[in-house]
PDB file of N, CA and C in Angstrom:
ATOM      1  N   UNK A   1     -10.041 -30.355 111.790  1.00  0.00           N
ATOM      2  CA  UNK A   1     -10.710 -30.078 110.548  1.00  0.00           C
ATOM      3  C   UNK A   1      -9.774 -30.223 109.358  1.00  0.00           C
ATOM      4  N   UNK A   2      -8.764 -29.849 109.649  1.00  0.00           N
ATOM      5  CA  UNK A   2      -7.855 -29.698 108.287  1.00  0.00           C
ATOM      6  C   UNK A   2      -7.044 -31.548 107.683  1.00  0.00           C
ATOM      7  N   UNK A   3      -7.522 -32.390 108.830  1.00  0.00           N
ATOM      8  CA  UNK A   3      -7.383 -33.619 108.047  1.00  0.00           C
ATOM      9  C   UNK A   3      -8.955 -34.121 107.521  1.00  0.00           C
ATOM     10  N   UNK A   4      -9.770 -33.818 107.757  1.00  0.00           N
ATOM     11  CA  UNK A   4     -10.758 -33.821 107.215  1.00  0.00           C
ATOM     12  C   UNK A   4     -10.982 -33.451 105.764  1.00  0.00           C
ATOM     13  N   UNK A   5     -10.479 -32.228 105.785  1.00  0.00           N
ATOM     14  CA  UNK A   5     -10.038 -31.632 104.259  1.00  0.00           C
ATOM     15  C   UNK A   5      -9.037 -32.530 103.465  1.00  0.00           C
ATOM     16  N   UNK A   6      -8.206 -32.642 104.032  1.00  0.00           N
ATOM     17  CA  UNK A   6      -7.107 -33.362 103.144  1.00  0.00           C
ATOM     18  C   UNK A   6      -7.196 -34.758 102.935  1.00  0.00           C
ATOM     19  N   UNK A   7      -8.409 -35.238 103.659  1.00  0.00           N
ATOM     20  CA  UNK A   7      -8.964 -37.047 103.187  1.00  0.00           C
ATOM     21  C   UNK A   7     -10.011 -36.870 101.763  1.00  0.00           C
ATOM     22  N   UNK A   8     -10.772 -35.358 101.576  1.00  0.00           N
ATOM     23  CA  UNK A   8     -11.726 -35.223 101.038  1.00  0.00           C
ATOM     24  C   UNK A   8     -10.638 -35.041 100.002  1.00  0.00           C
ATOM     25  N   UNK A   9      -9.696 -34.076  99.993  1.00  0.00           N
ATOM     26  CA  UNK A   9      -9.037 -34.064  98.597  1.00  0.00           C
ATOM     27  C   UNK A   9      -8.718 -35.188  98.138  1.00  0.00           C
ATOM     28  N   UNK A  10      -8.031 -35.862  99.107  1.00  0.00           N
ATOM     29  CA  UNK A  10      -7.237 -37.371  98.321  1.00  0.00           C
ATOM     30  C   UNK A  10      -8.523 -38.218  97.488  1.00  0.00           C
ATOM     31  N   UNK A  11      -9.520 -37.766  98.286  1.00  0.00           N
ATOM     32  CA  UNK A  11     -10.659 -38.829  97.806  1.00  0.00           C
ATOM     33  C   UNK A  11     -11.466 -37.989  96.781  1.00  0.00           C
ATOM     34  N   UNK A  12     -11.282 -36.870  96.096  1.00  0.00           N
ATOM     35  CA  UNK A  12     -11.942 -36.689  94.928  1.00  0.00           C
ATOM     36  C   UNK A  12     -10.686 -36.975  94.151  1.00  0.00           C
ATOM     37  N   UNK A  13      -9.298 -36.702  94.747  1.00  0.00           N
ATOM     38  CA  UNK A  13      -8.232 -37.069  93.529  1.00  0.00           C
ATOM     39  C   UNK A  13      -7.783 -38.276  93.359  1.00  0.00           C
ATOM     40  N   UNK A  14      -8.153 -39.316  93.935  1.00  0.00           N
ATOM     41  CA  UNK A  14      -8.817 -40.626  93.539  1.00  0.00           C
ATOM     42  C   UNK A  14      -9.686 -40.907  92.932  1.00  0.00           C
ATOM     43  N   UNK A  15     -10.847 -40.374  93.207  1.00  0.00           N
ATOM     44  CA  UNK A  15     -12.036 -39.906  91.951  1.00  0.00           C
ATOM     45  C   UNK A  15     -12.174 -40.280  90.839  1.00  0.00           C
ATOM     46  N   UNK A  16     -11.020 -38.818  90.679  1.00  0.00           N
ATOM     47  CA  UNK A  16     -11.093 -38.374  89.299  1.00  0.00           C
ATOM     48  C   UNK A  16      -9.855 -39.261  88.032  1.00  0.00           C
ATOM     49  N   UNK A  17      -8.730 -39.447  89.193  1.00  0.00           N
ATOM     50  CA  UNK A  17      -7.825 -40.995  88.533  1.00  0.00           C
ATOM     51  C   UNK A  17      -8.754 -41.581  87.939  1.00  0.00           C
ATOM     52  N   UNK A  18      -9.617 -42.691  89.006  1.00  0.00           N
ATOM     53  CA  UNK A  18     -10.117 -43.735  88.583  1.00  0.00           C
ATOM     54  C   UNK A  18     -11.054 -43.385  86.962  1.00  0.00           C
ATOM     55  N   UNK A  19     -11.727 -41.802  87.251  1.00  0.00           N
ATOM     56  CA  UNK A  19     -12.583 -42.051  86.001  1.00  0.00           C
ATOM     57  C   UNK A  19     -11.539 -41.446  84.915  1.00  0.00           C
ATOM     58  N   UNK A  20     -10.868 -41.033  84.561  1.00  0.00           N
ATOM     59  CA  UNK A  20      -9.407 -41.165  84.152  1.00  0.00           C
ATOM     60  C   UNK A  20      -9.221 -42.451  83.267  1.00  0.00           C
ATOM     61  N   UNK A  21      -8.985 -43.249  83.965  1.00  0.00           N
ATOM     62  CA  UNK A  21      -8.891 -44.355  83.871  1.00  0.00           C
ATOM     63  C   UNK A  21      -9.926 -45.531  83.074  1.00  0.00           C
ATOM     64  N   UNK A  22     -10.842 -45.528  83.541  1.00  0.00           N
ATOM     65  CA  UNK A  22     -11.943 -45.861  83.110  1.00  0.00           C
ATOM     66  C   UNK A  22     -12.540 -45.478  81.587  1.00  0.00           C
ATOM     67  N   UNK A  23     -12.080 -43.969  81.338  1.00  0.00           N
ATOM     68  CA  UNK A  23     -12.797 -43.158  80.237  1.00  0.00           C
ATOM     69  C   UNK A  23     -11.674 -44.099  79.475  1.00  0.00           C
ATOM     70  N   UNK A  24      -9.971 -43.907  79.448  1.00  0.00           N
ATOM     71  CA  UNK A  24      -9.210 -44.323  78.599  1.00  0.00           C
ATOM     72  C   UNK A  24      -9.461 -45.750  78.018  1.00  0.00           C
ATOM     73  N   UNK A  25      -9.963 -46.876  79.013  1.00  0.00           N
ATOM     74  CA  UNK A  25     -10.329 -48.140  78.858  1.00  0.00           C
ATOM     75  C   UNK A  25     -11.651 -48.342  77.766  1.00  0.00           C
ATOM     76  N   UNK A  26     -12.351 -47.261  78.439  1.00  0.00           N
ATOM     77  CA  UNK A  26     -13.443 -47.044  77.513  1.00  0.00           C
ATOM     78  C   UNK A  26     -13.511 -47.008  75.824  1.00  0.00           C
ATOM     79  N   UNK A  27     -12.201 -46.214  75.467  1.00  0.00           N
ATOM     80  CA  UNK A  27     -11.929 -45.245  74.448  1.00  0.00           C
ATOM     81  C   UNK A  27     -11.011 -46.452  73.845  1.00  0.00           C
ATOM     82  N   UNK A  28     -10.870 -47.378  74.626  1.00  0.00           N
ATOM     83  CA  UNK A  28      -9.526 -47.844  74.035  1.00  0.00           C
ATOM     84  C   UNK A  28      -7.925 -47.433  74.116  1.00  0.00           C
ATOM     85  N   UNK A  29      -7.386 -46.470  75.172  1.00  0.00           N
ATOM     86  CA  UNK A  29      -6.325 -45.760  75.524  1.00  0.00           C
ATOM     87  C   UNK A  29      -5.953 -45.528  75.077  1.00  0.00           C
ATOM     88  N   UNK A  30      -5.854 -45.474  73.486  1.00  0.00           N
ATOM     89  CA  UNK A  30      -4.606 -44.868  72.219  1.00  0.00           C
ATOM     90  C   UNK A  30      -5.881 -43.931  71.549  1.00  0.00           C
ATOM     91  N   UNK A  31      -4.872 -43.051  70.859  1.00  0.00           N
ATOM     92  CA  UNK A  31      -5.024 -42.479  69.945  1.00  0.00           C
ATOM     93  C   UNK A  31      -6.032 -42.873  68.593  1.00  0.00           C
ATOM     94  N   UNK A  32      -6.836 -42.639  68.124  1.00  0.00           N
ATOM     95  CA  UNK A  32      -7.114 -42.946  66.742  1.00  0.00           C
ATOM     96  C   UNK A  32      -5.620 -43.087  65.612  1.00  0.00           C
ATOM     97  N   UNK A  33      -5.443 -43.536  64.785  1.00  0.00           N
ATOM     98  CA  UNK A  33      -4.731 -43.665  63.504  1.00  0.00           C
ATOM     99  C   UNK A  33      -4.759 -42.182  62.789  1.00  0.00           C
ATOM    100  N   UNK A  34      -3.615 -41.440  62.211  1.00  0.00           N
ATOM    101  CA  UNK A  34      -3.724 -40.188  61.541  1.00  0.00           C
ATOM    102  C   UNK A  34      -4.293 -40.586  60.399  1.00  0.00           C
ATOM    103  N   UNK A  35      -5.449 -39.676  60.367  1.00  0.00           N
ATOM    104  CA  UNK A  35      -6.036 -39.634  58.566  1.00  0.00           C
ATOM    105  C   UNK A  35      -5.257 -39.401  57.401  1.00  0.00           C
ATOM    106  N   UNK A  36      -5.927 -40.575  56.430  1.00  0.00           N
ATOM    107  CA  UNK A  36      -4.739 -39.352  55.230  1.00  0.00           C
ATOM    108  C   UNK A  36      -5.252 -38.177  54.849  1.00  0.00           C
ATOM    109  N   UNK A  37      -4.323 -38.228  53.922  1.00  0.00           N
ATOM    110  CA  UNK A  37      -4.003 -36.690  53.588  1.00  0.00           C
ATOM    111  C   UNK A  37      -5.265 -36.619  52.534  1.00  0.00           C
ATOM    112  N   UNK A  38      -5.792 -35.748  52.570  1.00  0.00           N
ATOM    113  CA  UNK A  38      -7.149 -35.569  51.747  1.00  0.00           C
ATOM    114  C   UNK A  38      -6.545 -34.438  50.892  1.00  0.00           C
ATOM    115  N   UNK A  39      -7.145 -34.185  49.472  1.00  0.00           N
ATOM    116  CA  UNK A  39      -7.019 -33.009  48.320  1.00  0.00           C
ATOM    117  C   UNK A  39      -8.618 -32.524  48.616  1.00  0.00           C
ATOM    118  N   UNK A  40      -8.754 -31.266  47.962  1.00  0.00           N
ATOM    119  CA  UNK A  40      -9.744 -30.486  48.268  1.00  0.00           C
ATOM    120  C   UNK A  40     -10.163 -30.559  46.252  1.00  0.00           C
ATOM    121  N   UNK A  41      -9.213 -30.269  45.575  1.00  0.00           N
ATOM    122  CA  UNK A  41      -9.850 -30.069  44.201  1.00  0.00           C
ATOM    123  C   UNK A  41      -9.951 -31.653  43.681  1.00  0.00           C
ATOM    124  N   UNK A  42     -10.727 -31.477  42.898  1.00  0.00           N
ATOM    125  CA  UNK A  42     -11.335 -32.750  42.136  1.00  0.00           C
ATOM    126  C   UNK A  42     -10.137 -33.909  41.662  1.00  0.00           C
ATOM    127  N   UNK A  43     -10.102 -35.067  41.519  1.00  0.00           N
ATOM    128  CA  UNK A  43      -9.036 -36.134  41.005  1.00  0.00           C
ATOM    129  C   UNK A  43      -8.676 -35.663  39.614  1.00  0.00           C
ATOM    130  N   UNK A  44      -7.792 -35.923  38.969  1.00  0.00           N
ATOM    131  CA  UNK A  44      -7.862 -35.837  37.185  1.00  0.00           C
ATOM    132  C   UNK A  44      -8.781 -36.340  36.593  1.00  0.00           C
ATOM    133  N   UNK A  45      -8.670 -37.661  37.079  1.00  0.00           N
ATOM    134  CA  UNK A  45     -10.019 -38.743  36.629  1.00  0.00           C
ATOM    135  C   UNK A  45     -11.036 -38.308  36.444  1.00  0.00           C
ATOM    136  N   UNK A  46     -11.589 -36.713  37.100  1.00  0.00           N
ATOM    137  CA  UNK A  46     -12.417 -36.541  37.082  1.00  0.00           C
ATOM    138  C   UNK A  46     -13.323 -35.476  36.130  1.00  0.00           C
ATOM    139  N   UNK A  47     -12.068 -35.866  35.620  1.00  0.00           N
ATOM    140  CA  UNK A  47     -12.363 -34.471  34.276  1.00  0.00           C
ATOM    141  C   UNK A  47     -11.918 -34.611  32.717  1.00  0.00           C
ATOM    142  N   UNK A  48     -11.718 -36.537  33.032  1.00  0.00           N
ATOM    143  CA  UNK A  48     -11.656 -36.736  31.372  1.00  0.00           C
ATOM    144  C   UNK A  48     -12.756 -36.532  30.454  1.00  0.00           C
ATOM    145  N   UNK A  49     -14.329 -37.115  31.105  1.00  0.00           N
ATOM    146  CA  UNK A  49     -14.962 -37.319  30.135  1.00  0.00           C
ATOM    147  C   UNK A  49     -16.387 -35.981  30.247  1.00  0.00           C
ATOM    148  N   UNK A  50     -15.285 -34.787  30.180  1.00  0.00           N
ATOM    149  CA  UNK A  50     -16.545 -33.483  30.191  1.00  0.00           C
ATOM    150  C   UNK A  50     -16.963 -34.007  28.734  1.00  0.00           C
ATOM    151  N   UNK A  51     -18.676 -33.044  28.498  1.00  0.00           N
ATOM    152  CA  UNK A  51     -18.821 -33.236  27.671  1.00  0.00           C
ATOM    153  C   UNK A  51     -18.466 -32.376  26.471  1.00  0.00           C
ATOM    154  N   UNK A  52     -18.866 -32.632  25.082  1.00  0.00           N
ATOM    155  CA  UNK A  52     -18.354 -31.780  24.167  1.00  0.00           C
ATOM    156  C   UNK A  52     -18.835 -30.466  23.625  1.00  0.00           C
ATOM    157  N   UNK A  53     -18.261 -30.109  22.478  1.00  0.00           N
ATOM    158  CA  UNK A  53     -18.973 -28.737  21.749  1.00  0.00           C
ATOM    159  C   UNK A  53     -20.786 -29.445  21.648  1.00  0.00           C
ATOM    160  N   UNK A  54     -21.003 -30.553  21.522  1.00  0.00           N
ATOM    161  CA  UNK A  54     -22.111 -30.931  21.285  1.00  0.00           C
ATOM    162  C   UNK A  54     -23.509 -30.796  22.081  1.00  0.00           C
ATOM    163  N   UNK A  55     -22.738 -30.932  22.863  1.00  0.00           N
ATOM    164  CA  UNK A  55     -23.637 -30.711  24.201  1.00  0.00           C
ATOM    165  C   UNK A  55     -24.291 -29.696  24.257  1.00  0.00           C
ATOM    166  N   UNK A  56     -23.946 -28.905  23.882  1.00  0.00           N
ATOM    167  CA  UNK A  56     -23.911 -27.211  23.577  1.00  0.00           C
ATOM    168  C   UNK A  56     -25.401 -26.788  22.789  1.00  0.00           C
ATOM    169  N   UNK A  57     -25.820 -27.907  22.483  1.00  0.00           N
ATOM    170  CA  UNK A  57     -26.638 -28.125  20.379  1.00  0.00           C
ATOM    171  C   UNK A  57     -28.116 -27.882  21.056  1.00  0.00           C
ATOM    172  N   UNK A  58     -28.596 -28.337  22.528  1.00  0.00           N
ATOM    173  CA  UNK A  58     -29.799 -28.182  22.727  1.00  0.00           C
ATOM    174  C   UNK A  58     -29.962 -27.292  23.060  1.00  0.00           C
ATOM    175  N   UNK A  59     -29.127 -26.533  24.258  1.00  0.00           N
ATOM    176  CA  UNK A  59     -29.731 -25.450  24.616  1.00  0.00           C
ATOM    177  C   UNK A  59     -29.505 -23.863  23.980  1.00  0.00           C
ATOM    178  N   UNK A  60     -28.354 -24.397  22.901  1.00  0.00           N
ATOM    179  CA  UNK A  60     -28.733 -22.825  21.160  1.00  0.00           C
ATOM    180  C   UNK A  60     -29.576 -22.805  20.937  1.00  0.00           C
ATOM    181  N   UNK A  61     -29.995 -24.430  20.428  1.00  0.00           N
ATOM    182  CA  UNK A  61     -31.183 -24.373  19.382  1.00  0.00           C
ATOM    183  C   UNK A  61     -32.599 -24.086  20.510  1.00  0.00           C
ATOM    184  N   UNK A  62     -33.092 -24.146  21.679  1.00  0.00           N
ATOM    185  CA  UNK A  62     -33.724 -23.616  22.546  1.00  0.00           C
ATOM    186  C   UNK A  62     -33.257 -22.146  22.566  1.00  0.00           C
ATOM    187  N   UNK A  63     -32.447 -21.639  22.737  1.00  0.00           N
ATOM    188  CA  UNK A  63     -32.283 -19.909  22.779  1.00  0.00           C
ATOM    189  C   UNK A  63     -32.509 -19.329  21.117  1.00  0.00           C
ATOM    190  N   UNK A  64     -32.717 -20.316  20.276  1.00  0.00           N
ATOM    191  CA  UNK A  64     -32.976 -19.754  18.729  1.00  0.00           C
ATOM    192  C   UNK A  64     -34.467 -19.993  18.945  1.00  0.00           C
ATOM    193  N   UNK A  65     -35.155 -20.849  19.241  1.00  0.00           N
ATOM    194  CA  UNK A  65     -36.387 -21.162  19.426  1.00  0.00           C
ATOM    195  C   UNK A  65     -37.249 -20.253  20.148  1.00  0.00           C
ATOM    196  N   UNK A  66     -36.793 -19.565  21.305  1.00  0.00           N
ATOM    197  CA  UNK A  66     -37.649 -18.358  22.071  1.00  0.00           C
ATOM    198  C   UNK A  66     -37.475 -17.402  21.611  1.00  0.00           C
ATOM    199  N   UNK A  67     -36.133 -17.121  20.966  1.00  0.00           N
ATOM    200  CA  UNK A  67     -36.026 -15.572  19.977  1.00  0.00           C
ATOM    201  C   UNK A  67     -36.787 -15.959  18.722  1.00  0.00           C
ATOM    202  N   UNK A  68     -36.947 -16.816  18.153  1.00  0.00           N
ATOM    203  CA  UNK A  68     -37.646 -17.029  16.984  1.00  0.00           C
ATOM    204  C   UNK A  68     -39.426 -16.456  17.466  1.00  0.00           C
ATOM    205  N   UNK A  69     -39.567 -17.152  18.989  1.00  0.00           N
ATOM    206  CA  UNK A  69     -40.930 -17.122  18.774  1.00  0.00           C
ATOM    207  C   UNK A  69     -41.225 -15.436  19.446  1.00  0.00           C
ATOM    208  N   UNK A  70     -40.348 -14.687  20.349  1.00  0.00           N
ATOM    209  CA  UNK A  70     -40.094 -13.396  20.912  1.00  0.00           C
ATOM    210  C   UNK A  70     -40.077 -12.577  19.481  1.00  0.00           C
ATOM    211  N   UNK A  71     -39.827 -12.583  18.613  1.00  0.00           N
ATOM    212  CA  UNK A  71     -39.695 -11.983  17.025  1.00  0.00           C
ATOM    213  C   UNK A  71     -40.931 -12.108  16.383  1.00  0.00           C
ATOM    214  N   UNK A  72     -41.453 -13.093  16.467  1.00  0.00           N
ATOM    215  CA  UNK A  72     -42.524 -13.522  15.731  1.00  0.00           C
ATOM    216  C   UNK A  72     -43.977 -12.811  16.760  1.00  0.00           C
ATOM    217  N   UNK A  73     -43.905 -13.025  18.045  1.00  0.00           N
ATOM    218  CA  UNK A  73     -44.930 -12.120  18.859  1.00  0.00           C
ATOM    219  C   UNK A  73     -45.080 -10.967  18.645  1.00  0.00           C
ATOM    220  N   UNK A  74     -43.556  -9.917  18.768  1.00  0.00           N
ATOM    221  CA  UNK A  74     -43.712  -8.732  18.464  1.00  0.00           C
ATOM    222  C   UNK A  74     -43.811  -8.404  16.992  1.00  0.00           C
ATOM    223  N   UNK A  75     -43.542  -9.141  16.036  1.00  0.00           N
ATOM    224  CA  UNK A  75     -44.153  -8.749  14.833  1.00  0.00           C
ATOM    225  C   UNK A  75     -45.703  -8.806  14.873  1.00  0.00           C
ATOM    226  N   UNK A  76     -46.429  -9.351  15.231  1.00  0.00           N
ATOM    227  CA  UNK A  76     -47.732  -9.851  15.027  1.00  0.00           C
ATOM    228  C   UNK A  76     -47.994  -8.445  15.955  1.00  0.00           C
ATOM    229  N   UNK A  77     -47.576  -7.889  16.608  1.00  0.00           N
ATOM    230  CA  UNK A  77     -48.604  -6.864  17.023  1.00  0.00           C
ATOM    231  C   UNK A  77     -48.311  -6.681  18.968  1.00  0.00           C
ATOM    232  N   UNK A  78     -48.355  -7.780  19.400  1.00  0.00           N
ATOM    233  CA  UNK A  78     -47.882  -7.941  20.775  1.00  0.00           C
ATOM    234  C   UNK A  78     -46.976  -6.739  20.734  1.00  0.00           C
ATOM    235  N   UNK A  79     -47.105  -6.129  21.975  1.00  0.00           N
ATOM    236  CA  UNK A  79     -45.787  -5.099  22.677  1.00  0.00           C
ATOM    237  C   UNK A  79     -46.007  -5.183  23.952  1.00  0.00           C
ATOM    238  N   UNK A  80     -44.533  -4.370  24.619  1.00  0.00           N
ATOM    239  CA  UNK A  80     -44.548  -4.697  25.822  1.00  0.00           C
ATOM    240  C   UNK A  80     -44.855  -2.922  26.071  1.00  0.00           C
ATOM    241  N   UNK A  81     -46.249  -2.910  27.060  1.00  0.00           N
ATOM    242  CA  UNK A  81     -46.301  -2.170  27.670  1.00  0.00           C
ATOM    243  C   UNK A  81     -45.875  -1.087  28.826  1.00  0.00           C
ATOM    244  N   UNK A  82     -45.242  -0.120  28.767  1.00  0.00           N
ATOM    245  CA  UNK A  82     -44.464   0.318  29.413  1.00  0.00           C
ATOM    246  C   UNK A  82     -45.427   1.636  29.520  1.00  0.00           C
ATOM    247  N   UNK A  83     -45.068   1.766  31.200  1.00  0.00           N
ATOM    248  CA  UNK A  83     -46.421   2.914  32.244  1.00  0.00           C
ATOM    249  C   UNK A  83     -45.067   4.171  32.355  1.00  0.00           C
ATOM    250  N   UNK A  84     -44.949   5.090  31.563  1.00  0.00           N
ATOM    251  CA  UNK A  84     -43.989   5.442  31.910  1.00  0.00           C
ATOM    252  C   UNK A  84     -44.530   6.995  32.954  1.00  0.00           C
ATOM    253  N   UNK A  85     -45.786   7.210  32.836  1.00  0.00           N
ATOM    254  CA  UNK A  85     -46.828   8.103  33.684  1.00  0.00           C
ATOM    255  C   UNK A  85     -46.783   7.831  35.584  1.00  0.00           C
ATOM    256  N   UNK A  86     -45.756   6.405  35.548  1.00  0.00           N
ATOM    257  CA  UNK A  86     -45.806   6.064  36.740  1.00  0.00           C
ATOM    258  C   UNK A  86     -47.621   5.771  37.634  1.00  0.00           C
ATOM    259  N   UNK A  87     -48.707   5.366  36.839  1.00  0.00           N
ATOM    260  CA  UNK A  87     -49.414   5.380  37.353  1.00  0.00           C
ATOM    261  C   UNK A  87     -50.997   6.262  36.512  1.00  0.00           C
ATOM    262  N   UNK A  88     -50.399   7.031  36.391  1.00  0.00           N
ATOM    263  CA  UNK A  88     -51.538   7.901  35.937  1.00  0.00           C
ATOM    264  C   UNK A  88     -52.008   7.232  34.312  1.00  0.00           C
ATOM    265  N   UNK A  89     -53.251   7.366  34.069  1.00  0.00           N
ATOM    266  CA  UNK A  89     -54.190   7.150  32.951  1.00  0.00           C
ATOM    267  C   UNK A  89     -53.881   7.814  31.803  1.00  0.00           C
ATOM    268  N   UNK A  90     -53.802   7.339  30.726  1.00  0.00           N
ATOM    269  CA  UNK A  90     -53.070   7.960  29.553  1.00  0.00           C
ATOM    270  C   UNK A  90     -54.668   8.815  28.830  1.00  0.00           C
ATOM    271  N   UNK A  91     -54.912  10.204  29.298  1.00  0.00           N
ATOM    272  CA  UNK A  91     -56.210  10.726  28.749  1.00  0.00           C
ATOM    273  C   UNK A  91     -55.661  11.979  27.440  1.00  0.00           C
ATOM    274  N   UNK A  92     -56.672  11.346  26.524  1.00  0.00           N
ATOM    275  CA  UNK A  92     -56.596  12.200  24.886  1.00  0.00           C
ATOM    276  C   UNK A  92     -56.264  14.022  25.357  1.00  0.00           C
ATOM    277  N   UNK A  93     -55.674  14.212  24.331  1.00  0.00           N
ATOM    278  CA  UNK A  93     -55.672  15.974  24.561  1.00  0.00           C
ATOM    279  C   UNK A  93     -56.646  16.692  24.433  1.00  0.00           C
ATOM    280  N   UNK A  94     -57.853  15.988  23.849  1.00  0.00           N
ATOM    281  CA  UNK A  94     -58.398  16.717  23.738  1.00  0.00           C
ATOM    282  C   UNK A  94     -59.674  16.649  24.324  1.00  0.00           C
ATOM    283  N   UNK A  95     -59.571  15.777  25.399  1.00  0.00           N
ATOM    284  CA  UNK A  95     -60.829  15.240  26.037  1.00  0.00           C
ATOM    285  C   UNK A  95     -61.111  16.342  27.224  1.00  0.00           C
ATOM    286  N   UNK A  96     -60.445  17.044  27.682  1.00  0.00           N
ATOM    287  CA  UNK A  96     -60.903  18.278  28.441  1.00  0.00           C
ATOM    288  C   UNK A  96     -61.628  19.688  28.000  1.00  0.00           C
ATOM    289  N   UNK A  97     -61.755  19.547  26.788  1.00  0.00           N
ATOM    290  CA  UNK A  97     -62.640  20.899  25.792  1.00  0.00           C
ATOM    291  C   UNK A  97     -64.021  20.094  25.596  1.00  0.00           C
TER     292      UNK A  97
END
């Protein structure tokens, strides 16, 4: 029995050579090429042409435009309702006599 065993080993560790072998052929047997070196923050290049104070011009004049018209609502009468009863019905004082 025990050469029995030891033909079965040789013959999975032949096996596993051959696919060994095979995988490397497969793969091409070398190594890939080392990557370069990569940066994580942005190039310089990439930050010449921010834009300017100008840029700036639409979305003031939009935040002057909703306070203009937020000013102009609550003048006219609009308010913001606030339940401060948590729920309960706002009844006259004097509606229980």
């Amino acid at each position: 029995m025990s050469t029995a065993h030891g033909q079965d080993t040789q013959h999975l560790a032949a096996q596993a050579h051959a696919a060994e072998a095979h995988a490397a052929e497969a793969h091409g047997g070398d190594l890939p090429p080392v990557p370069a070196p990569r940066h994580i923050t942005p190039a310089p290049e990439d930050y010449v042409n921010l834009p300017g104070a100008s840029a700036l011009v639409w979305p003031l004049l939009w935040c002057v435009v909703v306070g203009v018209l937020i000013a102009l609502l609550l003048g006219l009468g609009w308010g913001l309702h606030h339940n401060d009863s948590h729920g309960a019905q706002d009844v006259p004082a004097d509606a229980g006599h």
